[in-house]
N, C-alpha and C. Protein backbone atom coordinates (compact mmCIF):
# COMPACT_ATOMS: atom_id res chain seq x y z
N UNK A 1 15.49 -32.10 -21.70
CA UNK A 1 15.43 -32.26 -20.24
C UNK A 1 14.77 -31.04 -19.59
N UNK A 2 15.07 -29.94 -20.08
CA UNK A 2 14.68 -28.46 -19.70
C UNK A 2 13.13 -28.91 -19.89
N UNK A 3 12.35 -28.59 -20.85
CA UNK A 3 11.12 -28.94 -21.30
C UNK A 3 10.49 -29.78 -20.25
N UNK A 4 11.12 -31.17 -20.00
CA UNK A 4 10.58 -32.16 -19.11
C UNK A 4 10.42 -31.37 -17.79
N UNK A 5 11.53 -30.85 -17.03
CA UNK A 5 11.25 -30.32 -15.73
C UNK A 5 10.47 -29.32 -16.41
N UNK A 6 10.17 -28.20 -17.04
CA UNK A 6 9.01 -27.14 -16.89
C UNK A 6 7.56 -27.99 -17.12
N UNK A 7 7.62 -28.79 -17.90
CA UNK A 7 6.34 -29.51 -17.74
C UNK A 7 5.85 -29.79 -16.32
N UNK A 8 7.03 -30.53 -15.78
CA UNK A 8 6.60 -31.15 -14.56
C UNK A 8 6.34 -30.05 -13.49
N UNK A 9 6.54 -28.61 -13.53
CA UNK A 9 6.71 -27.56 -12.99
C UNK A 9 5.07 -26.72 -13.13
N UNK A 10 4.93 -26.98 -14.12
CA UNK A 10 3.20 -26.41 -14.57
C UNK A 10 2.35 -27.34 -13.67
N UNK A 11 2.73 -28.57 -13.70
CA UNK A 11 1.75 -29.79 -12.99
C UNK A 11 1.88 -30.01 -11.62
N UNK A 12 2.38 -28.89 -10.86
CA UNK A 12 2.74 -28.93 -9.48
C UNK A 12 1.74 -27.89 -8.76
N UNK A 13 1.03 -28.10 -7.43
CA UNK A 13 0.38 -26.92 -6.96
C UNK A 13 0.92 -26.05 -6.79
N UNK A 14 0.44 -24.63 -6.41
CA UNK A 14 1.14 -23.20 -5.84
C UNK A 14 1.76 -23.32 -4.63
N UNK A 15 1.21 -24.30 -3.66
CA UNK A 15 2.23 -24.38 -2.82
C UNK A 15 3.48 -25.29 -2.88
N UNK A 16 3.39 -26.06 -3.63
CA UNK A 16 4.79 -27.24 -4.38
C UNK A 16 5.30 -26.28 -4.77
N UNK A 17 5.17 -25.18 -5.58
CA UNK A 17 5.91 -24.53 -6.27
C UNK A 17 6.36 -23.63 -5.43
N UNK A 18 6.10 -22.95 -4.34
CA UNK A 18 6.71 -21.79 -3.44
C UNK A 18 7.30 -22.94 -2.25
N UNK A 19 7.38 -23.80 -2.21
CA UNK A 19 7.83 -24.84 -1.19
C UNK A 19 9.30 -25.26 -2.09
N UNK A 20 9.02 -25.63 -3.28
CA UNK A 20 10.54 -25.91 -4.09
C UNK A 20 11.29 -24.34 -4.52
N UNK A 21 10.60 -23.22 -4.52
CA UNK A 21 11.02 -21.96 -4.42
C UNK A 21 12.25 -21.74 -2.76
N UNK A 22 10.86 -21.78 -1.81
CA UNK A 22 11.87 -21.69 -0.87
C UNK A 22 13.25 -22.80 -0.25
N UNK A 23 12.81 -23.82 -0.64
CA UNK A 23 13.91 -24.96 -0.55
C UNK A 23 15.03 -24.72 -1.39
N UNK A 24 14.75 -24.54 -2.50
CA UNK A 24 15.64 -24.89 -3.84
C UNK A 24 16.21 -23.46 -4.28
N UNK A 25 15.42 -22.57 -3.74
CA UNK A 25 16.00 -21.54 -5.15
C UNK A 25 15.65 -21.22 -6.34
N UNK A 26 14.88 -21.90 -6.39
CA UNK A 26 14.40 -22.35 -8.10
C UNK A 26 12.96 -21.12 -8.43
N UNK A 27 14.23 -20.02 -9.24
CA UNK A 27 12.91 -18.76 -9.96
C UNK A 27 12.47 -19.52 -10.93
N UNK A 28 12.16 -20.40 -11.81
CA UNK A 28 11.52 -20.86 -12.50
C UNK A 28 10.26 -20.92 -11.98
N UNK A 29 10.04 -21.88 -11.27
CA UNK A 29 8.85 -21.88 -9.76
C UNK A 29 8.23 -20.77 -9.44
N UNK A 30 8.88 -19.81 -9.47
CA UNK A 30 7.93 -18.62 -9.25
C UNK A 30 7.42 -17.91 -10.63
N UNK A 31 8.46 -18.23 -11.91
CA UNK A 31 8.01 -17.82 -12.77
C UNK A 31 6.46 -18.62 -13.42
N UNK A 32 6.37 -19.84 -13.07
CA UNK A 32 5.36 -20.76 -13.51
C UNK A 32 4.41 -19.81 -12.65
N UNK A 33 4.07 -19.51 -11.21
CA UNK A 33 3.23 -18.46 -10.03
C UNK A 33 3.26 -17.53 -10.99
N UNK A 34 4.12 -16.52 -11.74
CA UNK A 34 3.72 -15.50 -12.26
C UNK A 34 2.53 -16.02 -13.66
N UNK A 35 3.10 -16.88 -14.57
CA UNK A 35 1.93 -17.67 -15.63
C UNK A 35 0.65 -17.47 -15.22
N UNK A 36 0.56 -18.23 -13.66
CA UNK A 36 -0.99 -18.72 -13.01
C UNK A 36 -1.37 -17.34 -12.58
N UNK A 37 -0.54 -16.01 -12.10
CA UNK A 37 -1.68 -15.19 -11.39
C UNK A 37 -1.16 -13.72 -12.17
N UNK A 38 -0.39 -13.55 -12.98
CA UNK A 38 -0.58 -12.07 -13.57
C UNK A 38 -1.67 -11.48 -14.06
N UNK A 39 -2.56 -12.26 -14.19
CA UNK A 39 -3.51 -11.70 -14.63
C UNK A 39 -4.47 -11.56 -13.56
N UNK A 40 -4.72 -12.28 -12.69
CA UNK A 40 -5.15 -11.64 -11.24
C UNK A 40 -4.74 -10.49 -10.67
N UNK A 41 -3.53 -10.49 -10.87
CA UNK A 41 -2.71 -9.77 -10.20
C UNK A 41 -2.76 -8.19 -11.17
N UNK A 42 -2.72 -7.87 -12.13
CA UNK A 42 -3.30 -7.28 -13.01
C UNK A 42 -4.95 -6.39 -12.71
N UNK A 43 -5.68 -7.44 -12.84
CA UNK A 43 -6.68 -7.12 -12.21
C UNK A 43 -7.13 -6.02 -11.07
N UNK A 44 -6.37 -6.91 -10.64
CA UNK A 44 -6.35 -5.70 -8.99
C UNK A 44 -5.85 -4.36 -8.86
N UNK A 45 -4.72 -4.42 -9.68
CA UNK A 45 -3.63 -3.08 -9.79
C UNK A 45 -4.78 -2.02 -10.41
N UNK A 46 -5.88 -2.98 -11.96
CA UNK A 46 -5.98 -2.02 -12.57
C UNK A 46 -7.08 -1.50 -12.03
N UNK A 47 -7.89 -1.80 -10.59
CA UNK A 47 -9.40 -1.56 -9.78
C UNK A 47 -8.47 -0.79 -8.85
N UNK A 48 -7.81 -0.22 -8.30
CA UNK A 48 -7.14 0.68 -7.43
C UNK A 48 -6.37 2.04 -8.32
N UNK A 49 -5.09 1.38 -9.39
CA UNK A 49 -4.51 2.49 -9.99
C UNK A 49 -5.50 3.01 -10.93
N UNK A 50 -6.82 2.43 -12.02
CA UNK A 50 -7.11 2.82 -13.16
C UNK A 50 -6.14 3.35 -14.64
N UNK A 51 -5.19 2.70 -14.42
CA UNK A 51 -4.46 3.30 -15.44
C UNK A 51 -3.80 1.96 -16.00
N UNK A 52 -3.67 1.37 -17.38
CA UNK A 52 -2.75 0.32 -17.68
C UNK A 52 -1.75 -0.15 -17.88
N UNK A 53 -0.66 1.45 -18.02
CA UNK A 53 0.45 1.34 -17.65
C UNK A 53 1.24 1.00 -16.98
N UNK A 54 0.54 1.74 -15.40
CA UNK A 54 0.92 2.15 -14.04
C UNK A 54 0.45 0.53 -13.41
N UNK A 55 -0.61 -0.26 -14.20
CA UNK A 55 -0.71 -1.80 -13.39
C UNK A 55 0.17 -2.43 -13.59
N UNK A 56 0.76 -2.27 -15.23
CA UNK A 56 1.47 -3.20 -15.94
C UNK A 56 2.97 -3.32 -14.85
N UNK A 57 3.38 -2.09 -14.84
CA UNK A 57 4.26 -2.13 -14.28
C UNK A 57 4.55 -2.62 -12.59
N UNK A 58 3.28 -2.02 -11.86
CA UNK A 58 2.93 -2.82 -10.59
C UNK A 58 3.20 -4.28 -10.47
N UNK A 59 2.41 -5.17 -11.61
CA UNK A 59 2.32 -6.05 -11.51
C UNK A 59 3.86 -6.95 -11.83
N UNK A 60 5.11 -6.20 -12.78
CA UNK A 60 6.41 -6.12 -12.26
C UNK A 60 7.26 -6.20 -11.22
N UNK A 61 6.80 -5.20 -10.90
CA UNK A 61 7.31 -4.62 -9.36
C UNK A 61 6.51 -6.03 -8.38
N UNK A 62 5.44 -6.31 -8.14
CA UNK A 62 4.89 -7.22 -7.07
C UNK A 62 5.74 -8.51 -7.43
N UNK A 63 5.88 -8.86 -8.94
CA UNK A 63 6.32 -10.28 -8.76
C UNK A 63 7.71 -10.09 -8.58
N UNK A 64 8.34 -9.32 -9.01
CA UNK A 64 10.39 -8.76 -8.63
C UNK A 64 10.18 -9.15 -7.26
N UNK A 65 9.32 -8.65 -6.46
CA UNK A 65 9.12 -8.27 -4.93
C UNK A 65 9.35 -9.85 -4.50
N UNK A 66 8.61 -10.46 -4.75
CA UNK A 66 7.94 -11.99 -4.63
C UNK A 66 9.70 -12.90 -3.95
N UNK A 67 10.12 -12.64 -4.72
CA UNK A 67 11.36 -13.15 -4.72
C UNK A 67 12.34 -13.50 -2.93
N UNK A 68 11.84 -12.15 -2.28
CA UNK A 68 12.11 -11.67 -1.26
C UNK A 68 11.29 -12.26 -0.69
N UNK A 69 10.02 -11.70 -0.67
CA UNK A 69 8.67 -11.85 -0.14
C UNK A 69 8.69 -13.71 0.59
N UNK A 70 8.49 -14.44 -0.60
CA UNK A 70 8.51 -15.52 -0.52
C UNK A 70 9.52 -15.99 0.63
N UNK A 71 10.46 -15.81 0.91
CA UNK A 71 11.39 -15.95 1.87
C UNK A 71 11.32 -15.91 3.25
N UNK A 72 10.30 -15.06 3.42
CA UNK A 72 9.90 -14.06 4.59
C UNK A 72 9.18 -14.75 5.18
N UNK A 73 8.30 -15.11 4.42
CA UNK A 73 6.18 -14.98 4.59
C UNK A 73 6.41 -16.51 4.54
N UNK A 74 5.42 -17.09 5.41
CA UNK A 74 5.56 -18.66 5.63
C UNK A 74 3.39 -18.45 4.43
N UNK A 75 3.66 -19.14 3.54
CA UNK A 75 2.34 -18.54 2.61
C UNK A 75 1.71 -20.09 2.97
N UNK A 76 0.17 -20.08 3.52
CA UNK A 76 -0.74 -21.30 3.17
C UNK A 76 -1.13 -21.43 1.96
N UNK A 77 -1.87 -20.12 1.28
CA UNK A 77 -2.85 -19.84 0.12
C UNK A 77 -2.50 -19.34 -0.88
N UNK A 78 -1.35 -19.56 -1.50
CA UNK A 78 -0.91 -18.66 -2.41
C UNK A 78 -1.40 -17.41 -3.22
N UNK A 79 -2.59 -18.10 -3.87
CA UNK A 79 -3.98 -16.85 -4.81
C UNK A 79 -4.07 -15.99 -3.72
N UNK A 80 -4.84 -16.12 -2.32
CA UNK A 80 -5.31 -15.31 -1.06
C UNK A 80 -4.35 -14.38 -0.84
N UNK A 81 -3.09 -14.76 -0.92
CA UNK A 81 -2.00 -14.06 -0.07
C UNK A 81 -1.25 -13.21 -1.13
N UNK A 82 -1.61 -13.49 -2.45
CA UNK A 82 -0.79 -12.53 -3.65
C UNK A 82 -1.94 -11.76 -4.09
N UNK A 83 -3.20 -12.13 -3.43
CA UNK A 83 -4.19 -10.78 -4.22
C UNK A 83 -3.72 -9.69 -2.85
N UNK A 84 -3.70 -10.44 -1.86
CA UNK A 84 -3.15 -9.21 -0.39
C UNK A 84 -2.32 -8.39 -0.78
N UNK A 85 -1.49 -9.12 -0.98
CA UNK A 85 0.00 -8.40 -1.75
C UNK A 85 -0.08 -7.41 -2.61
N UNK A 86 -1.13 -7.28 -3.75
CA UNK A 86 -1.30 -6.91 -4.56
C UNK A 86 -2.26 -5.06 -4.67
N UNK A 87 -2.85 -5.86 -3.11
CA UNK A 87 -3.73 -4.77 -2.54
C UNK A 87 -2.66 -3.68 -1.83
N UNK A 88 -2.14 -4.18 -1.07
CA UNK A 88 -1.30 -3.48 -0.03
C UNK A 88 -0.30 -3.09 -1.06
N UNK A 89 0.31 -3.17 -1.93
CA UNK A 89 1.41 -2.58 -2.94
C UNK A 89 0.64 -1.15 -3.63
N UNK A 90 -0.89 -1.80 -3.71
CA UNK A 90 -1.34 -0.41 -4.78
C UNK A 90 -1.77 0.90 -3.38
N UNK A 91 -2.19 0.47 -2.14
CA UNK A 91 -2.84 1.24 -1.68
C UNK A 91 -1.59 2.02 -1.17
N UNK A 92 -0.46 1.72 -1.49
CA UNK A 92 0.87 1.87 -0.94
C UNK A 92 1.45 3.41 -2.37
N UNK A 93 1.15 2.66 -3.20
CA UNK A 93 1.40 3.61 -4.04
C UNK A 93 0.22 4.78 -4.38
N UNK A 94 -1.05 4.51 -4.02
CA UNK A 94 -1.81 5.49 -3.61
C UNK A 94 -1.89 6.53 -3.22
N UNK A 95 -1.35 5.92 -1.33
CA UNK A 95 -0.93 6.81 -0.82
C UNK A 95 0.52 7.82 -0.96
N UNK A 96 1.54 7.11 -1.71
CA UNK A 96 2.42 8.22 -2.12
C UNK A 96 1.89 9.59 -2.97
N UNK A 97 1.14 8.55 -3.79
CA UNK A 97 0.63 9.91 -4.97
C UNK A 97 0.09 10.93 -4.07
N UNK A 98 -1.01 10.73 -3.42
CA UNK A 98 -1.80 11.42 -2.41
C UNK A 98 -0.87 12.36 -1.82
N UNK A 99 0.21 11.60 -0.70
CA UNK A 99 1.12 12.51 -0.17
C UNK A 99 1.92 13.40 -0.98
N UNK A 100 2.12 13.21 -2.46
CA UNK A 100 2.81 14.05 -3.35
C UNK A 100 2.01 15.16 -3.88
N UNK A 101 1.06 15.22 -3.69
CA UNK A 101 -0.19 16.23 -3.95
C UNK A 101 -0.53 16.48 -2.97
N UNK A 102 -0.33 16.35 -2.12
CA UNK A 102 -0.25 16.90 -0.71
C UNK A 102 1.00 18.50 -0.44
N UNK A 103 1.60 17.88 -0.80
CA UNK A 103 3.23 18.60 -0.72
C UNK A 103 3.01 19.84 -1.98
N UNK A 104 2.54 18.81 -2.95
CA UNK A 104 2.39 20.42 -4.32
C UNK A 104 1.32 21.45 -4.05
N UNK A 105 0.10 20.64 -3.24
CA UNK A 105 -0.39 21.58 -3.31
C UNK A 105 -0.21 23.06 -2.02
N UNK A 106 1.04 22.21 -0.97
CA UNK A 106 1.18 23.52 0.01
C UNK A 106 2.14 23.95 -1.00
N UNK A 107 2.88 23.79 -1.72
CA UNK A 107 4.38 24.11 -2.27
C UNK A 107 3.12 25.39 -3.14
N UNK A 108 2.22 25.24 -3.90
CA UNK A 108 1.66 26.11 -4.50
C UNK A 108 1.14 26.90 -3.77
N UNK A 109 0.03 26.87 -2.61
CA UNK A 109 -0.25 27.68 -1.55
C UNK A 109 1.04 28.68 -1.02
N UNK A 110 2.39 28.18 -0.50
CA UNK A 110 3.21 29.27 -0.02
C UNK A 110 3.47 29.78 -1.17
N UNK A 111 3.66 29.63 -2.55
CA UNK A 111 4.02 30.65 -3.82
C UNK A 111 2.58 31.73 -3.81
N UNK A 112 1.28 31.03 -3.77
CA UNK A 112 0.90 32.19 -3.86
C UNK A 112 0.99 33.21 -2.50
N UNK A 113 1.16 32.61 -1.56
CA UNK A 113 1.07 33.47 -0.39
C UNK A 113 2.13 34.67 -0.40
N UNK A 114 3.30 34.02 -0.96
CA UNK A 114 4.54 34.59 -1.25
C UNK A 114 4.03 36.32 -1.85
N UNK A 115 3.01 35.94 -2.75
CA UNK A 115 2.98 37.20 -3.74
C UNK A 115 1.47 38.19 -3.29
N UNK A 116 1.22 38.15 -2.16
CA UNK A 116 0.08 38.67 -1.22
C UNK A 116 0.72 39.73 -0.42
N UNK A 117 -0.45 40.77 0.11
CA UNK A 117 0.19 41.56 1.34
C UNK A 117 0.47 40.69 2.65
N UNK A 118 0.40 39.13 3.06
CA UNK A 118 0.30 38.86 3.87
C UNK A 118 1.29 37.90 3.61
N UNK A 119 2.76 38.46 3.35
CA UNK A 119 3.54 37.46 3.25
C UNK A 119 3.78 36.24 4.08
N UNK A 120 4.54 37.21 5.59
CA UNK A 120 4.92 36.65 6.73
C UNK A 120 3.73 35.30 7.24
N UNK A 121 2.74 36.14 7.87
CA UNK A 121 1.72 35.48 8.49
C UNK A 121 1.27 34.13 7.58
N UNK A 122 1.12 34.51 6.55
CA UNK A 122 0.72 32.96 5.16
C UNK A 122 1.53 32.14 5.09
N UNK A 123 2.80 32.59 5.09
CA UNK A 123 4.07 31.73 4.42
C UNK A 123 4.51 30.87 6.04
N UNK A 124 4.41 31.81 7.36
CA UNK A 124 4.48 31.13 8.50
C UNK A 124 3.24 29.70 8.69
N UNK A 125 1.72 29.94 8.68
CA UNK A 125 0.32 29.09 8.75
C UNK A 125 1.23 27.88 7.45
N UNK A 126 1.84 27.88 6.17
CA UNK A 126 2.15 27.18 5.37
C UNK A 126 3.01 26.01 5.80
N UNK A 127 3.93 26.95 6.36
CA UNK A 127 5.32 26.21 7.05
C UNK A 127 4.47 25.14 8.05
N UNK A 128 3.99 26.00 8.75
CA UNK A 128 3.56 24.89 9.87
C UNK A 128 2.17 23.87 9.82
N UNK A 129 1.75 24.39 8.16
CA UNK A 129 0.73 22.90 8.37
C UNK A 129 1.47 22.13 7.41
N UNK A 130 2.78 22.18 6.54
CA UNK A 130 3.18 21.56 5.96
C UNK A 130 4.04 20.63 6.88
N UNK A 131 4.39 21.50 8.40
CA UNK A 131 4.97 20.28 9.10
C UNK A 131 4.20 19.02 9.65
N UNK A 132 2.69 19.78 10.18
CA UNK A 132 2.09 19.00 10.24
C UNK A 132 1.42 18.00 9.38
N UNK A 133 1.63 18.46 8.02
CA UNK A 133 1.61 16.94 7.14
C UNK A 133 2.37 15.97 6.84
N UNK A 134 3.40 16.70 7.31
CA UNK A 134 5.17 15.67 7.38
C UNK A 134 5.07 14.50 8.67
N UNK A 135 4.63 15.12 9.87
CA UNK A 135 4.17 14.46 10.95
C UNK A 135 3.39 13.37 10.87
N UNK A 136 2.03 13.51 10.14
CA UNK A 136 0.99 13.30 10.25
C UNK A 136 1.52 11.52 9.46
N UNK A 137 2.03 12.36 8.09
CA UNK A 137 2.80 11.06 6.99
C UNK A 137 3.86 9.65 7.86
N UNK A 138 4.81 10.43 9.18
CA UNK A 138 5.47 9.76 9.87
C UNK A 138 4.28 8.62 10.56
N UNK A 139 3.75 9.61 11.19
CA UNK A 139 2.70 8.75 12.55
C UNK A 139 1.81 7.74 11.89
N UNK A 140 1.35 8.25 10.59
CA UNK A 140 1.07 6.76 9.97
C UNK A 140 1.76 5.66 9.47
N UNK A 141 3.00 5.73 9.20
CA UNK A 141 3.72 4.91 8.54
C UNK A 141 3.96 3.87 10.59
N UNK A 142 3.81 4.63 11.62
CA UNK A 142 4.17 3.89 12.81
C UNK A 142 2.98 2.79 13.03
N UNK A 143 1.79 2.90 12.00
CA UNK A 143 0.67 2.34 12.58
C UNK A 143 0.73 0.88 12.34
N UNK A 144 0.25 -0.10 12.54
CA UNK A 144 0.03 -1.81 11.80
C UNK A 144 -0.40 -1.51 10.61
N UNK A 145 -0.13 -2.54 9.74
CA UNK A 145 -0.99 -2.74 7.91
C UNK A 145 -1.88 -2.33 7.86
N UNK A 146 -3.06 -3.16 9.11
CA UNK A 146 -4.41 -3.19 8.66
C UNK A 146 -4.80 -1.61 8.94
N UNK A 147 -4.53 -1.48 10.10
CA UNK A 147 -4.89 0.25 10.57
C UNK A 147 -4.39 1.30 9.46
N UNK A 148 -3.55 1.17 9.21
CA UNK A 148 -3.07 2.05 8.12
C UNK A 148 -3.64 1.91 6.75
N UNK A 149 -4.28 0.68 6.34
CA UNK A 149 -5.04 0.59 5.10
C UNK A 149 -6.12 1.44 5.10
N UNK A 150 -6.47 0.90 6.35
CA UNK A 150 -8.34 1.57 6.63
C UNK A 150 -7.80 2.94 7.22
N UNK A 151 -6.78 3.29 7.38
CA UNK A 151 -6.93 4.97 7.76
C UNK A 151 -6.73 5.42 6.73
N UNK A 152 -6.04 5.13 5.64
CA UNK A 152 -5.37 5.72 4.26
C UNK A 152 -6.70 5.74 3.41
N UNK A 153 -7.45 4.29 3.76
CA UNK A 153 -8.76 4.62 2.56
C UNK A 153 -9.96 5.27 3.04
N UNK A 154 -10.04 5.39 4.61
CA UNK A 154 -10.86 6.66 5.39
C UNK A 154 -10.64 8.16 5.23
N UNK A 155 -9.19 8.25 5.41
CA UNK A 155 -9.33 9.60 5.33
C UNK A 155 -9.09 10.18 3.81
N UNK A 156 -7.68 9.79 3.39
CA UNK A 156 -7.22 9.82 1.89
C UNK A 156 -8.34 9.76 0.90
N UNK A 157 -8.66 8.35 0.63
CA UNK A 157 -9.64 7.87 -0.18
C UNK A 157 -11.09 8.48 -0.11
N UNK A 158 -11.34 8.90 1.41
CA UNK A 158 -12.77 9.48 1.46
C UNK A 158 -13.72 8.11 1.60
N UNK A 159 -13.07 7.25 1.74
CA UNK A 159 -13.99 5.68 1.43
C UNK A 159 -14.99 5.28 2.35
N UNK A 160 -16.16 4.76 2.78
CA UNK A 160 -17.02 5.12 4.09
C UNK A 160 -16.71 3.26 4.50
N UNK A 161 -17.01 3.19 5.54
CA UNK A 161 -16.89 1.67 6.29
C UNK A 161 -16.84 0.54 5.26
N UNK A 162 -18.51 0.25 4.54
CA UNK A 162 -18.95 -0.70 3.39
C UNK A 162 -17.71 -0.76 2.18
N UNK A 163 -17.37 0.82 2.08
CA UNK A 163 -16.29 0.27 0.81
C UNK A 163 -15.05 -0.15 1.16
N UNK A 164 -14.85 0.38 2.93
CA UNK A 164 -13.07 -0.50 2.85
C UNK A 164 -13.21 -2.02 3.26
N UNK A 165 -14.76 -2.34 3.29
CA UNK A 165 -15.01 -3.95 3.99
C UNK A 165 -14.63 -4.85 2.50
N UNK A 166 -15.34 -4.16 1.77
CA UNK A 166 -15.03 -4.54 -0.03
C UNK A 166 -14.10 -4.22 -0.26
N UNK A 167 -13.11 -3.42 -0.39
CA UNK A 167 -11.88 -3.69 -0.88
C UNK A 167 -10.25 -4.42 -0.14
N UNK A 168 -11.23 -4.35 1.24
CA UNK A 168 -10.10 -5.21 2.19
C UNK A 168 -10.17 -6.46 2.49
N UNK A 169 -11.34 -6.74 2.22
CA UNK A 169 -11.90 -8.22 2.57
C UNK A 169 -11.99 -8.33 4.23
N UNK A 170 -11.85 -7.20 5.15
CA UNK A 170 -12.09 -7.22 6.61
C UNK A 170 -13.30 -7.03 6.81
N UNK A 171 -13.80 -7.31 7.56
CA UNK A 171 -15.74 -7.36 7.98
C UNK A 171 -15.80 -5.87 8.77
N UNK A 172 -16.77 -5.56 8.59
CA UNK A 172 -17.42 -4.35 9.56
C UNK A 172 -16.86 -3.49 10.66
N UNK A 173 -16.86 -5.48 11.53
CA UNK A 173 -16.40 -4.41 12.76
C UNK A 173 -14.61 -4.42 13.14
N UNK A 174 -14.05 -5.28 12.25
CA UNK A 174 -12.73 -5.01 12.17
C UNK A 174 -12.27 -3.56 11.75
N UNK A 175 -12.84 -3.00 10.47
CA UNK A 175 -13.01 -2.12 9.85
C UNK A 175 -13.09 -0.63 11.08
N UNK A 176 -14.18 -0.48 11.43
CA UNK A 176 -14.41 -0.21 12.80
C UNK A 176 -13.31 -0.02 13.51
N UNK A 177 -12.64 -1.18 13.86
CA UNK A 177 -11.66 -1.35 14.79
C UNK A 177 -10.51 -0.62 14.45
N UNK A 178 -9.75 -0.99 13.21
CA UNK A 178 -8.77 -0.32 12.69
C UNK A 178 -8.84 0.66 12.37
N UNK A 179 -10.22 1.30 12.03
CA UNK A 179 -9.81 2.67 11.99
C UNK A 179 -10.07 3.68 13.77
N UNK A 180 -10.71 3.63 14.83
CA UNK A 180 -10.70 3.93 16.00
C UNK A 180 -9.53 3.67 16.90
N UNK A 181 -8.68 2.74 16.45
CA UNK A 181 -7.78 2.26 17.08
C UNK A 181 -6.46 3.10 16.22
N UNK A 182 -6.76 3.09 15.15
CA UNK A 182 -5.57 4.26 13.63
C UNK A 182 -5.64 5.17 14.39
N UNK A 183 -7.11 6.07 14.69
CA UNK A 183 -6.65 6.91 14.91
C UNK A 183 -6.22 8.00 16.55
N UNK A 184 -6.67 6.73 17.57
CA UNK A 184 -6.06 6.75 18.68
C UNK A 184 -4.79 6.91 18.49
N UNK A 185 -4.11 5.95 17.76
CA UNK A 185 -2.95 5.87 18.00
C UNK A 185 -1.91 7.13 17.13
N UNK A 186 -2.65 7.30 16.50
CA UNK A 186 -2.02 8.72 15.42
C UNK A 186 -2.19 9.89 16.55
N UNK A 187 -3.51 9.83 17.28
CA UNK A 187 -3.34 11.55 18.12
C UNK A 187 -2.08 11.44 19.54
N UNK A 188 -2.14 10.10 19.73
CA UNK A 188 -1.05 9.78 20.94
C UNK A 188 0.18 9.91 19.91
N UNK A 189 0.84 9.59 19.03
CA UNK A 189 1.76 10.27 17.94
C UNK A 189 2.47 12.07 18.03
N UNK A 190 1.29 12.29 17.86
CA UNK A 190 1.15 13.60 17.37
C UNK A 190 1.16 14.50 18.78
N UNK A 191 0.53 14.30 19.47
CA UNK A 191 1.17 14.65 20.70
C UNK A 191 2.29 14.69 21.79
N UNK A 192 2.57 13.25 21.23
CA UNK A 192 3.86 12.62 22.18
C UNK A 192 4.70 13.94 20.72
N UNK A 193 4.90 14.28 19.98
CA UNK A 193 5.51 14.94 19.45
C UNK A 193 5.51 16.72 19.36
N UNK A 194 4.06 16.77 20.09
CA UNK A 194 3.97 18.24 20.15
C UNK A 194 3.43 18.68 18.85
N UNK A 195 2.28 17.94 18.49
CA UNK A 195 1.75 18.86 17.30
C UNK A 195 0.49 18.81 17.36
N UNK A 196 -0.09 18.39 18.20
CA UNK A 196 -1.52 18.48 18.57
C UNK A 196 -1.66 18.90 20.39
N UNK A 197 -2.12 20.16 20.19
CA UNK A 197 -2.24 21.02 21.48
C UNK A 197 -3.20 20.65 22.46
N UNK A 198 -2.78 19.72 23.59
CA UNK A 198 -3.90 19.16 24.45
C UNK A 198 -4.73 19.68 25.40
């Protein structure tokens, strides 16, 4: 009987299957979604992280996620909306790494400053651009998805317009948009907080 329903479970579209997911309950259903797209999903992790470990496990973590996700998210396109997913999870973990090398590398800057004639004055300039990277980390996390993708792969990434249109699937002048509008809204942030001197 088991056999019969997973058969009949393979032979159902992606949206039958996240439609009897969200009705029913039924992780099987999503496990058949994991069959059809881990390897998409894979894909993607491994064109952002480069590493095969660090996808393998992504691609873990996104479908664990799914579970929730699915609940939430009213999905038309299933493939469309789990390569999104897939994007926004890695550029997510990106940016942690980034911000964690961010942090080591002031954490190394005040050690050496530490051991200079210019203790005070270094170790003070440290303190306070390390707050301002603490800030900076807040005021983005306040921004929308899209703005925050294209600010994370503008400034972080170094990425120029053409490559976040390709890796976001947003056109030009969206691109454009979200990032002029990112970063309006980051200096009104940063001010409304007192860290950018007007």
């Amino acid at each position: 009987m088991w056999l019969i329903r997973s058969k009949d479970k393979n032979a159902l579209s992606d949206e039958e299957l996240v439609l009897q997911y969200r009705q029913q309950g039924d992780k099987q259903a999503v496990g058949v979604l994991f069959n059809r797209y881990s390897h998409l999903v894979f894909g993607v992790c491994m064109k952002y992280l480069k590493d095969v470990d660090d996808s393998k496990d992504a691609v873990l973590q996104i479908f664990e996620k799914l579970y929730t996700d699915l609940l939430k998210h009213d999905v038309q396109k299933f493939s469309y909306w789990v390569h999104r997913v897939a994007q926004n999870f890695c550029l997510m973990q990106l940016r942690s790494k980034q911000a964690a090398k961010n942090r080591a590398d002031i954490y190394n800057r005040d050690e050496i400053a530490a051991t200079t004639d210019f203790v005070t004055e270094n170790t003070d300039q440290v303190y306070e651009k390390e707050k301002e990277l603490v800030m900076l980390e807040e005021a983005i996390k306040t921004l929308n998805e899209e703005q925050r993708i294209c600010i994370e792969l503008f400034f972080l990434k170094e990425k120029c317009y053409n490559e976040i249109t390709d890796l976001t699937g947003f056109d030009f002048k969206q691109v454009k948009s979200f990032i002029q509008n990112g970063k309006r809204n980051l200096r009104i942030y940063m001010e409304k907080n007192n860290h950018v001197k007007s």
